[in-house]
C-alpha atoms as a PDB file:
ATOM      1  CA  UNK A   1     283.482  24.643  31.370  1.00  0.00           C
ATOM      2  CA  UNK A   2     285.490  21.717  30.393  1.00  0.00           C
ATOM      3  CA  UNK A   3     288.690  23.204  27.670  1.00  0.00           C
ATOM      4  CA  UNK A   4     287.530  22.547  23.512  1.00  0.00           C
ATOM      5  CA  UNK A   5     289.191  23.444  20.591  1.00  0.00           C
ATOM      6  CA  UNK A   6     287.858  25.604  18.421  1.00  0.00           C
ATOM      7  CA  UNK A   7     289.777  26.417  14.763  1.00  0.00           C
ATOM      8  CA  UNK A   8     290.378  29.882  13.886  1.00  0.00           C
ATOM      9  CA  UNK A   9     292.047  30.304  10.773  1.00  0.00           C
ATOM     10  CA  UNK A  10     294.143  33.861  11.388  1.00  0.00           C
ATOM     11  CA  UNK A  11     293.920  35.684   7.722  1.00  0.00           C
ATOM     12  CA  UNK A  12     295.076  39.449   7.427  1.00  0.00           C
ATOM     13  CA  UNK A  13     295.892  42.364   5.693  1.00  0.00           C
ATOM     14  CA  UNK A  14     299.787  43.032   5.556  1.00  0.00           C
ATOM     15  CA  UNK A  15     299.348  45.557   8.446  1.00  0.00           C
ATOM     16  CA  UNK A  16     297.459  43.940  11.005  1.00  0.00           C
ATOM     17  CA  UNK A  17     300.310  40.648  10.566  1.00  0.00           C
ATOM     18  CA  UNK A  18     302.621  43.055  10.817  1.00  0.00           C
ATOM     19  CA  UNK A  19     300.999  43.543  15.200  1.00  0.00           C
ATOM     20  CA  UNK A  20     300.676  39.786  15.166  1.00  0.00           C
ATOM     21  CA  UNK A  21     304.217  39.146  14.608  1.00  0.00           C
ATOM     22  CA  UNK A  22     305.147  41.000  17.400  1.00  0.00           C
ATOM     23  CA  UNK A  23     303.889  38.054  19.469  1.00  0.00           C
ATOM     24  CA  UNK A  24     304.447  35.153  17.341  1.00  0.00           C
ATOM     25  CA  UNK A  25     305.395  33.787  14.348  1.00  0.00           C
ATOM     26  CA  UNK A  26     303.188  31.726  11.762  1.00  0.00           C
ATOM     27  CA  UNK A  27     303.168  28.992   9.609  1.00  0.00           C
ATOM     28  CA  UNK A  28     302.642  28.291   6.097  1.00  0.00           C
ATOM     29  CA  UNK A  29     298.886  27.073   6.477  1.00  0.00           C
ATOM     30  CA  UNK A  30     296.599  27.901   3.959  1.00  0.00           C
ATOM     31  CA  UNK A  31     292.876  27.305   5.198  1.00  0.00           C
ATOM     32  CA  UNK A  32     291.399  24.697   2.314  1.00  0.00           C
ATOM     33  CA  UNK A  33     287.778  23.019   2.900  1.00  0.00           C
ATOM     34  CA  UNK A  34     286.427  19.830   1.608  1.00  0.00           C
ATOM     35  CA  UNK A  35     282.156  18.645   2.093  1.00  0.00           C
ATOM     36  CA  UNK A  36     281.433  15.121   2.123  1.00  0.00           C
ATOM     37  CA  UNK A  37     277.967  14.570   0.311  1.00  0.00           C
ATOM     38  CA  UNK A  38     276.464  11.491  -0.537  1.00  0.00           C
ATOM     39  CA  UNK A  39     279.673   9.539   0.326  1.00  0.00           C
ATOM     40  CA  UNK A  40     281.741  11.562  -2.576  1.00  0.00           C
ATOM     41  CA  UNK A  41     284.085  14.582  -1.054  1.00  0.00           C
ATOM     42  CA  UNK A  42     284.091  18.165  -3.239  1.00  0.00           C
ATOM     43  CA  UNK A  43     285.762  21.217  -2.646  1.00  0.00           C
ATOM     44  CA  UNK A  44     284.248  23.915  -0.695  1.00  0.00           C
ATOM     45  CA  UNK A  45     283.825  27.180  -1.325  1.00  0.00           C
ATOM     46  CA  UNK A  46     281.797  25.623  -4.496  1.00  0.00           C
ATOM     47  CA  UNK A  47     284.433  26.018  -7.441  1.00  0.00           C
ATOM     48  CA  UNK A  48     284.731  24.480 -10.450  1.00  0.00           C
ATOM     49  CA  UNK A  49     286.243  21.431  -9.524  1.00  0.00           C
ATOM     50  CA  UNK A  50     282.912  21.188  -7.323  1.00  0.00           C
ATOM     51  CA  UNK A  51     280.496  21.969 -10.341  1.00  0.00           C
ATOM     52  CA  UNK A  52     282.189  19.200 -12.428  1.00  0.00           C
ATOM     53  CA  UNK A  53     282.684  16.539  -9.943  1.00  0.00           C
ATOM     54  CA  UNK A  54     278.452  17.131  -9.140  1.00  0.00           C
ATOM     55  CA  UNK A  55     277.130  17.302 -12.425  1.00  0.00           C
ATOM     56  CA  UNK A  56     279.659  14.790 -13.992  1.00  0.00           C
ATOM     57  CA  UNK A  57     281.236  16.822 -16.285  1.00  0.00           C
ATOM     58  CA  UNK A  58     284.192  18.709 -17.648  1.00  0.00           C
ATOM     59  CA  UNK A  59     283.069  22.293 -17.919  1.00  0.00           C
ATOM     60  CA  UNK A  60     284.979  25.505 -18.520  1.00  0.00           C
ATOM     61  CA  UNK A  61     284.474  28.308 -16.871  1.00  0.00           C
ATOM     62  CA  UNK A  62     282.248  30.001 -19.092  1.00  0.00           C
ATOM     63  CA  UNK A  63     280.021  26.676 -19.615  1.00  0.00           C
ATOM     64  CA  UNK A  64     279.949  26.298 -15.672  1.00  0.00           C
ATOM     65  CA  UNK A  65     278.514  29.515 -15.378  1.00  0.00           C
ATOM     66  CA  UNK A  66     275.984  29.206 -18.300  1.00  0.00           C
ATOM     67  CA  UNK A  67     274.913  25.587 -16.638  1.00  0.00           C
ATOM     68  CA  UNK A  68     274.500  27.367 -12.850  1.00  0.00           C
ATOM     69  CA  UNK A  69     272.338  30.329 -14.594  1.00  0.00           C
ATOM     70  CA  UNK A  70     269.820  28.083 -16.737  1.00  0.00           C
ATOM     71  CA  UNK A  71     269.448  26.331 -12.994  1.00  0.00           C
ATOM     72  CA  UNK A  72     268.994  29.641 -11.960  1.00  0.00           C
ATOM     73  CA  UNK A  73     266.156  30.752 -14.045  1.00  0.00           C
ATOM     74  CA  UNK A  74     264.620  27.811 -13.536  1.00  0.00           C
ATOM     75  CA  UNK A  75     263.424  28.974 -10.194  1.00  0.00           C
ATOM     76  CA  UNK A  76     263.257  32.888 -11.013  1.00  0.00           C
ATOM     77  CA  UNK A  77     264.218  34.480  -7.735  1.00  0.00           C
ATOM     78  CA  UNK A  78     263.986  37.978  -8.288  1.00  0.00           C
ATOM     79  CA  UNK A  79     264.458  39.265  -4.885  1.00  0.00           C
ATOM     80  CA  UNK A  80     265.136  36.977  -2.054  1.00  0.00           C
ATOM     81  CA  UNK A  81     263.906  37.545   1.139  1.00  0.00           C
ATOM     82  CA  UNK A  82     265.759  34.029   2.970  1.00  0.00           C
ATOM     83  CA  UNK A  83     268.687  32.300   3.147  1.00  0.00           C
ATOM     84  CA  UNK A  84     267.388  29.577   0.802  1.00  0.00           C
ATOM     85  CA  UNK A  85     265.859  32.017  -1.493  1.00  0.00           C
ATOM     86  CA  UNK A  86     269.404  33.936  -1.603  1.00  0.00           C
ATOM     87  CA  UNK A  87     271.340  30.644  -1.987  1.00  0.00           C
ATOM     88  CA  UNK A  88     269.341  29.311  -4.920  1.00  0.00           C
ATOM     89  CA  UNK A  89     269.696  32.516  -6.763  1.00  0.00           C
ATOM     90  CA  UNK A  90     273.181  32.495  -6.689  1.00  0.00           C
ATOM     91  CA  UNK A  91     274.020  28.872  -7.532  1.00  0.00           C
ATOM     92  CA  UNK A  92     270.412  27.006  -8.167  1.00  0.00           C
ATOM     93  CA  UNK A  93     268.547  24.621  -6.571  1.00  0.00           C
ATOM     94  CA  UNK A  94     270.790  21.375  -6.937  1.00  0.00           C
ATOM     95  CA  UNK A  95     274.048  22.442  -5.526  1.00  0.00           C
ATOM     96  CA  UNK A  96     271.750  24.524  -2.639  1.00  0.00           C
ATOM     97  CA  UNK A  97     270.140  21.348  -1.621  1.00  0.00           C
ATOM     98  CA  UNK A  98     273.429  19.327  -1.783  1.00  0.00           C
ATOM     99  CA  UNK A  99     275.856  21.320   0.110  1.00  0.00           C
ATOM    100  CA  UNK A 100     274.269  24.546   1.718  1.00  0.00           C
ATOM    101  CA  UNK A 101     270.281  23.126   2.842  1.00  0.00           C
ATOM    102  CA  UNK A 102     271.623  20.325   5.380  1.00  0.00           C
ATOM    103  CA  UNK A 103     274.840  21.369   6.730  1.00  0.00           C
ATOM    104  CA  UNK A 104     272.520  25.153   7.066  1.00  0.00           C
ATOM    105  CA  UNK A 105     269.580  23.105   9.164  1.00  0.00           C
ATOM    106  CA  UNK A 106     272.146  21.729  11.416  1.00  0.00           C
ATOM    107  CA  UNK A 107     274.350  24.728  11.926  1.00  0.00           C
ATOM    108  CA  UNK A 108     271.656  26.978  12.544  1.00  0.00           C
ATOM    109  CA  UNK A 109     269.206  24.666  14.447  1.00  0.00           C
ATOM    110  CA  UNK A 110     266.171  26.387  12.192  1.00  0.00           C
ATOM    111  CA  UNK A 111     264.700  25.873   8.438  1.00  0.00           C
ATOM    112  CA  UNK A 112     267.199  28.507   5.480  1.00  0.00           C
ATOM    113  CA  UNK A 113     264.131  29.858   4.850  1.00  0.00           C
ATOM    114  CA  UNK A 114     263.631  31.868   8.525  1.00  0.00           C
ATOM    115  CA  UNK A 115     266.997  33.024   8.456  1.00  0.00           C
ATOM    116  CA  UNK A 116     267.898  36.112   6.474  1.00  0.00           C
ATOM    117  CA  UNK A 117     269.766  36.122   3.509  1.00  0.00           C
ATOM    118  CA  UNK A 118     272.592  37.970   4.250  1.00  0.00           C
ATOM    119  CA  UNK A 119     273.937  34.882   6.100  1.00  0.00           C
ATOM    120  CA  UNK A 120     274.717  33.322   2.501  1.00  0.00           C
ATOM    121  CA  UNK A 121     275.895  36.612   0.560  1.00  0.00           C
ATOM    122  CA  UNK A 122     279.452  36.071   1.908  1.00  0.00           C
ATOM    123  CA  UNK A 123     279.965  32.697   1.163  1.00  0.00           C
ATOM    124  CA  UNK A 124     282.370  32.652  -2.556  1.00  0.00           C
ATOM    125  CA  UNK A 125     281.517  30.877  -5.629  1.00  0.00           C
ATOM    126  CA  UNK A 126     284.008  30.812  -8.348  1.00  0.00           C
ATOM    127  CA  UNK A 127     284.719  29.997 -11.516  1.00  0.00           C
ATOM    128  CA  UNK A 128     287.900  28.135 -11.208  1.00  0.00           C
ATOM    129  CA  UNK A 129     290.088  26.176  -9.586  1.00  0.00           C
ATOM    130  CA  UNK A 130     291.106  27.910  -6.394  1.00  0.00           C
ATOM    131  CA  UNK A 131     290.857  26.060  -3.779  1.00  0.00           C
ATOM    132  CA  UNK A 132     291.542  28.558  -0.725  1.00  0.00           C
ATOM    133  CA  UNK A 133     288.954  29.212   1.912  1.00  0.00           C
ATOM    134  CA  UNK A 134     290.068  32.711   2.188  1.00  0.00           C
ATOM    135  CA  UNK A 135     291.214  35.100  -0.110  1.00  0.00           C
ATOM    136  CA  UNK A 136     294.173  37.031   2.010  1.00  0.00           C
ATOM    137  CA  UNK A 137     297.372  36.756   1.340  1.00  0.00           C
ATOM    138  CA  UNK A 138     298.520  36.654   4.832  1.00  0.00           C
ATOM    139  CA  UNK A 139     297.346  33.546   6.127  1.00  0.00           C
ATOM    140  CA  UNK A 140     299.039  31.154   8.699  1.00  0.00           C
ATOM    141  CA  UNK A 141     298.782  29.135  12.632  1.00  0.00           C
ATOM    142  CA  UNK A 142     300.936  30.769  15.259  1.00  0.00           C
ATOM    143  CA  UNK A 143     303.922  28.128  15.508  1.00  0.00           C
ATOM    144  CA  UNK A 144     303.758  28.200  19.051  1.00  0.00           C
ATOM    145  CA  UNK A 145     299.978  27.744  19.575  1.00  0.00           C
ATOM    146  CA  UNK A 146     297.638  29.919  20.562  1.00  0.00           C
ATOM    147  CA  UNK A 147     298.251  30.170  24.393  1.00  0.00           C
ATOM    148  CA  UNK A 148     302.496  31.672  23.363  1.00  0.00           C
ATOM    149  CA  UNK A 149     300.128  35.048  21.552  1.00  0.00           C
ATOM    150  CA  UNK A 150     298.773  35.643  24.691  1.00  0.00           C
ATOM    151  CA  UNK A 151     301.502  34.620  27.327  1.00  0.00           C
ATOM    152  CA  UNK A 152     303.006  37.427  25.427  1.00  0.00           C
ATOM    153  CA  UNK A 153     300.732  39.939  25.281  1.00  0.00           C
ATOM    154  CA  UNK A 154     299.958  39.720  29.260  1.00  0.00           C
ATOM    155  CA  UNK A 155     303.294  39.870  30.198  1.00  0.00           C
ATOM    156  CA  UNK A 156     303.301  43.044  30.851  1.00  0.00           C
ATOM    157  CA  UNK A 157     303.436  45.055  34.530  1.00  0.00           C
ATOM    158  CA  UNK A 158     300.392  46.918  33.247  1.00  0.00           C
ATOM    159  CA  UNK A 159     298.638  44.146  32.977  1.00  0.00           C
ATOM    160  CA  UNK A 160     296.375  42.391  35.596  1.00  0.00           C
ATOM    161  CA  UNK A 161     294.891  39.304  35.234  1.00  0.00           C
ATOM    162  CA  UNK A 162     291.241  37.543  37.182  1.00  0.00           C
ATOM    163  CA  UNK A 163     290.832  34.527  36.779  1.00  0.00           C
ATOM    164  CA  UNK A 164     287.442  32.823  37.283  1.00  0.00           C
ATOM    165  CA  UNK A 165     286.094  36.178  37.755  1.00  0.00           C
ATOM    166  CA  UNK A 166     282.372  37.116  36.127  1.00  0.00           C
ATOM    167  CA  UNK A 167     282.518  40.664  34.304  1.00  0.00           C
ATOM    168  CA  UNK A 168     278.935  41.434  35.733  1.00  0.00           C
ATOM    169  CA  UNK A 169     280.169  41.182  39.109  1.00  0.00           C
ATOM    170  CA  UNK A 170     283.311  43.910  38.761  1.00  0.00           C
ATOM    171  CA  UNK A 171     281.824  45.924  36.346  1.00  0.00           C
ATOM    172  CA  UNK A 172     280.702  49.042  38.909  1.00  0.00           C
ATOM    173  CA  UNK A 173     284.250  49.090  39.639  1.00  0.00           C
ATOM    174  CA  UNK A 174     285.583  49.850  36.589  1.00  0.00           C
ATOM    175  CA  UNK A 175     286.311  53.544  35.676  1.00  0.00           C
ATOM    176  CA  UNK A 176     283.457  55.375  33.072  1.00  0.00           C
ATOM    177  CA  UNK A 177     286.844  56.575  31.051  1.00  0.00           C
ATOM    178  CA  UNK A 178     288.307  52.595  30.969  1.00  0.00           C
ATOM    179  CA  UNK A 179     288.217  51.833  27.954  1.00  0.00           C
ATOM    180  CA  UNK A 180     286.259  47.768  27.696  1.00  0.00           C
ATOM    181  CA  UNK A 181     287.030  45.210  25.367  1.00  0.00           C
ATOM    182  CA  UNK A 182     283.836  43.319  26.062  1.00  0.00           C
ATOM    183  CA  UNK A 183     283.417  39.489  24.728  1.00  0.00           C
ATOM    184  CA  UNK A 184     280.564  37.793  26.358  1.00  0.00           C
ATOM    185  CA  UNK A 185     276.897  37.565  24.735  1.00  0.00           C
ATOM    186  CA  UNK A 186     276.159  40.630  23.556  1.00  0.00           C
ATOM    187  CA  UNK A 187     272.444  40.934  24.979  1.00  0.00           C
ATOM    188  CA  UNK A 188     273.335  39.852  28.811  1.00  0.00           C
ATOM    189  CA  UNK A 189     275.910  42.984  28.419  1.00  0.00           C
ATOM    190  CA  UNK A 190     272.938  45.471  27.965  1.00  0.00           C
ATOM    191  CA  UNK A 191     270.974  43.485  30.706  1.00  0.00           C
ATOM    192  CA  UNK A 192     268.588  41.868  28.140  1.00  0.00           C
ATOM    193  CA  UNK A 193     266.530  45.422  28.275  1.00  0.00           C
ATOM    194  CA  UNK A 194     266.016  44.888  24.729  1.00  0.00           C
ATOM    195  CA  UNK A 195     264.789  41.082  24.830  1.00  0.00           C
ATOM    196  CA  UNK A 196     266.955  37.629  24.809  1.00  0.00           C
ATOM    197  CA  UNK A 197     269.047  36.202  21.762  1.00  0.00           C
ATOM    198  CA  UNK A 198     268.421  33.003  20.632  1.00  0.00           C
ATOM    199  CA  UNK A 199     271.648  31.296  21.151  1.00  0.00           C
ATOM    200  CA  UNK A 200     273.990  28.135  19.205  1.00  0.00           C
ATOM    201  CA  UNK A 201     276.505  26.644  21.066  1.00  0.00           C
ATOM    202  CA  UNK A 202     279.134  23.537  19.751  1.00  0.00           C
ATOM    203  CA  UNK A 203     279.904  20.511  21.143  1.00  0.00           C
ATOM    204  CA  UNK A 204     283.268  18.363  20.118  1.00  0.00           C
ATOM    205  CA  UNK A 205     283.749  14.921  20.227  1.00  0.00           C
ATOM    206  CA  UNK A 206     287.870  13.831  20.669  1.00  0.00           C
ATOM    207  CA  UNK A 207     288.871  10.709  19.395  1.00  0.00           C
ATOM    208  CA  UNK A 208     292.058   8.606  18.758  1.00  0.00           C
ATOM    209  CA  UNK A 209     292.300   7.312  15.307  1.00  0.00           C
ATOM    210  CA  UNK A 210     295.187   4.270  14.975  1.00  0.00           C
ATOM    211  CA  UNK A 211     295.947   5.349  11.709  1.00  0.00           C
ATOM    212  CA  UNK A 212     298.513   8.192  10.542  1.00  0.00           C
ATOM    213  CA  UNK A 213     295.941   9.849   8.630  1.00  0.00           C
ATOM    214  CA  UNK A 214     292.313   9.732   9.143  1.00  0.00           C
ATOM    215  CA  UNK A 215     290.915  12.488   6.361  1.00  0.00           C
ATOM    216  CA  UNK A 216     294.275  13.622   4.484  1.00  0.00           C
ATOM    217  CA  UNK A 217     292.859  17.340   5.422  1.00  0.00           C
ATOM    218  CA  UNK A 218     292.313  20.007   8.519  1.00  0.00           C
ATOM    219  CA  UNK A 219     288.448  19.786   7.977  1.00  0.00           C
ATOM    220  CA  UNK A 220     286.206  17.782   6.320  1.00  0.00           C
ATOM    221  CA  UNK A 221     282.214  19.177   6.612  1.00  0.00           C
ATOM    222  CA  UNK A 222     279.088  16.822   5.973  1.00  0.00           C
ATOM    223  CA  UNK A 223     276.434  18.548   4.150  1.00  0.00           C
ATOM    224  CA  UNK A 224     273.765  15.783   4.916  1.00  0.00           C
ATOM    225  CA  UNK A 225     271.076  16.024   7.637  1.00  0.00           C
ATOM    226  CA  UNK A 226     271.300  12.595   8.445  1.00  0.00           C
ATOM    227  CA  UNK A 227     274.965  13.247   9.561  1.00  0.00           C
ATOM    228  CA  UNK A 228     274.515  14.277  12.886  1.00  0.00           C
ATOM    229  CA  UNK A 229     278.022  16.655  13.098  1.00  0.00           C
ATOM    230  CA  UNK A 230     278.695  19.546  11.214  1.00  0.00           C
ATOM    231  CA  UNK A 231     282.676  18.614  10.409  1.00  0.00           C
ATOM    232  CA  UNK A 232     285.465  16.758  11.325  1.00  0.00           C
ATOM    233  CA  UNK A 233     288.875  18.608  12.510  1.00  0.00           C
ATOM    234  CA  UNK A 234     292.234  16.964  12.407  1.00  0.00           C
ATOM    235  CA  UNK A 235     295.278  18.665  14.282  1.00  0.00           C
ATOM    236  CA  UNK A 236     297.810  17.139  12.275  1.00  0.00           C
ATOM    237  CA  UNK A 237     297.490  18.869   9.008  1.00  0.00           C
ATOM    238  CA  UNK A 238     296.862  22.444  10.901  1.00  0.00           C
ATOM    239  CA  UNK A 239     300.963  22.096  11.395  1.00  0.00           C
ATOM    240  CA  UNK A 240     302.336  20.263   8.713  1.00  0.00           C
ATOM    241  CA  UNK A 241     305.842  21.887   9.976  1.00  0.00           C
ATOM    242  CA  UNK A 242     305.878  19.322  12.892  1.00  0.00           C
ATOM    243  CA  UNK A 243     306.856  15.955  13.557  1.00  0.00           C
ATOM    244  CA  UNK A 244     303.837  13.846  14.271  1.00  0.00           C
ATOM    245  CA  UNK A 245     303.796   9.657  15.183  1.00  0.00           C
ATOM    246  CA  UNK A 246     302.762   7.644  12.755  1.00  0.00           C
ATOM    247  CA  UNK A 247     299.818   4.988  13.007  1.00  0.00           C
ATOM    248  CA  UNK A 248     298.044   8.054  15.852  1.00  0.00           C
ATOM    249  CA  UNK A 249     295.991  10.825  15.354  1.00  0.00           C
ATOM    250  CA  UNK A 250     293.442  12.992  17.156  1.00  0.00           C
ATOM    251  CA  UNK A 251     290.477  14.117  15.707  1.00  0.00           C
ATOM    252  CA  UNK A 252     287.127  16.216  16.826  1.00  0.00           C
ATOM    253  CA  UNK A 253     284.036  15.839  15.690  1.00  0.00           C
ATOM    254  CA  UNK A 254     282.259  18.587  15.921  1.00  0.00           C
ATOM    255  CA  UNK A 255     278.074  19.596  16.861  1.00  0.00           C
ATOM    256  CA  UNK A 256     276.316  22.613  17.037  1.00  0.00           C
ATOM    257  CA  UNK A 257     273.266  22.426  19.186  1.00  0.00           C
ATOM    258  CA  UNK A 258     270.797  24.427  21.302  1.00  0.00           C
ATOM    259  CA  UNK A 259     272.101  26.247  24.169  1.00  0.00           C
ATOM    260  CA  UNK A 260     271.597  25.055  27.665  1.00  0.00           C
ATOM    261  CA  UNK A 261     272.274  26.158  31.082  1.00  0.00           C
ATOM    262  CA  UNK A 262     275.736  24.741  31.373  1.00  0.00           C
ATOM    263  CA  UNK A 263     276.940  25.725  27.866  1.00  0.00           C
ATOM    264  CA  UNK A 264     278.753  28.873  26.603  1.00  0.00           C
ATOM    265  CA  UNK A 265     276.822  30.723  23.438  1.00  0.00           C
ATOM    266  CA  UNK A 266     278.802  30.963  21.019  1.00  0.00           C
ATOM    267  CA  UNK A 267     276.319  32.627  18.323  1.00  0.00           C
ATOM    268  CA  UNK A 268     272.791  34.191  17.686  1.00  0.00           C
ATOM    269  CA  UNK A 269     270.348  32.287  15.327  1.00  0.00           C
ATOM    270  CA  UNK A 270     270.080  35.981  13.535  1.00  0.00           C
ATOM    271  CA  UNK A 271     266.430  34.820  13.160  1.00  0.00           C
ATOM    272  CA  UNK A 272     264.142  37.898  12.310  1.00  0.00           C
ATOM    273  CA  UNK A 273     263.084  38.306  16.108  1.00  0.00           C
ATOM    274  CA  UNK A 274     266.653  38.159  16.178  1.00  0.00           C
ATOM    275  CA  UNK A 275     267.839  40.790  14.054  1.00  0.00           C
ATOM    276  CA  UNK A 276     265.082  43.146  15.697  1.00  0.00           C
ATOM    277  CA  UNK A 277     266.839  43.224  18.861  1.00  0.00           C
ATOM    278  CA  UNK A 278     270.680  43.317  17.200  1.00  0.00           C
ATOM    279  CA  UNK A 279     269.192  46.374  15.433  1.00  0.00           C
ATOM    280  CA  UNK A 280     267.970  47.968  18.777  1.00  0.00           C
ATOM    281  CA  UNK A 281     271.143  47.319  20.500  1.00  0.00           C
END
């Protein structure tokens, strides 16, 4: 498999930065999201900067929240039983169809309304002006990268690494009281005796922008359908502590997409034939 980038955004309790310290230090980077949507750009999770800038106005908190439950009732979810049906009873129709439907149908590969509603529950909605992805205090980008953590953490004369070596194929060698850190799709590990997942996997575009700035932030999604990637990542403001050229950077576009043969699966669809064989596993 060809090396991608993926983003992870490390965000912790004070004890468990406290073990990643040990192998790194971190940055100042605070994770902050913005959705481009009908060529405007809001803040995401939906706040109230969102709520104004979409409706046009200059709501307080209280009047934001009496606005989103008239569009509430409007529709009169009592008990959702799908993602859409969840999402709309939390923040209404409008702002579901603007910046959760799309982005949702592409992510996913499948219509909000087979996927279960639980999917949406975690996403935030406040009432103010925070703009933070994440709500930990302890948030930050190893300095060093990524590949320093674990340089690190396998030097070690306990430690033995395989390369380009498939678990399935060493696994009757392994002692019953090892203990395994397993990784890999979670269905091929019990032998698919309880049926298949339905797999995503992403696909990122690089590119070289002549500019200094392409998006003035470390991702940028796009709600719309008709967008065909799911968000734009941009190294340069991930370490704002470096030096970086001017009039270059590098971006990635990124796509979710069906899994083939020759991809990695990253996630389930958590369709309901889905969560039927999570639940059996």
């Amino acid at each position: 498999m060809p090396y991608v980038w993926f983003p992870h955004i490390p965000h912790f309790e004070r004890k468990s930065m406290e073990v990643h310290k040990r192998f790194c230090t971190f940055n100042n980077y605070y994770h902050k999201v913005l959705t481009d949507y009908g060529g405007k750009v809001y803040q995401i999770p939906i706040n109230l900067a969102t709520i104004n800038a979409f409706y046009g106005k200059s709501l307080t908190p209280f009047e934001a929240e009496k606005l989103l439950d008239a569009e509430i009732a409007k529709v009169g979810i009592q008990n959702p039983i799908n993602l859409e049906e969840k999402a709309i009873s939390l923040i209404g129709r409008p702002l579901y169809d603007a910046f959760i439907k799309g982005y949702t149908i592409k992510q996913w590969g499948t219509d909000p309304r087979r996927l279960p509603p639980y999917i949406i529950a975690r996403i935030p909605l406040r009432y103010n002006y925070n703009v933070n992805y994440f709500d930990d205090a302890w948030q930050g980008i190893p300095r060093d990268g990524y590949n320093s953590i674990f340089n690190r953490m396998l030097d070690h004369p306990n430690v033995q690494v395989h390369l380009n070596t498939d678990y399935f194929s060493i696994r009757h060698l392994i002692p019953e009281t090892c203990m395994v850190i397993y990784t890999g799709p979670v269905d091929r590990f019990f032998d698919c005796k309880h049926g298949k997942l339905g797999w995503r996997t992403v696909a990122f575009e690089k590119e070289v922008q002549h500019v200094t700035d392409f998006q003035g932030t470390a991702v940028m999604n796009y709600a719309e359908v008709s967008v065909p990637f799911t968000r734009i990542h941009e190294f340069r403001h991930y370490h704002e502590e470096r030096k970086y050229p001017r009039g270059k950077t590098v971006i990635f576009r990124e796509y979710s997409k069906e899994l083939t043969a020759d991809d990695d699966p990253y996630y389930p669809i958590n369709t309901e034939a889905d969560s039927v064989i999570l639940t059996n596993i």
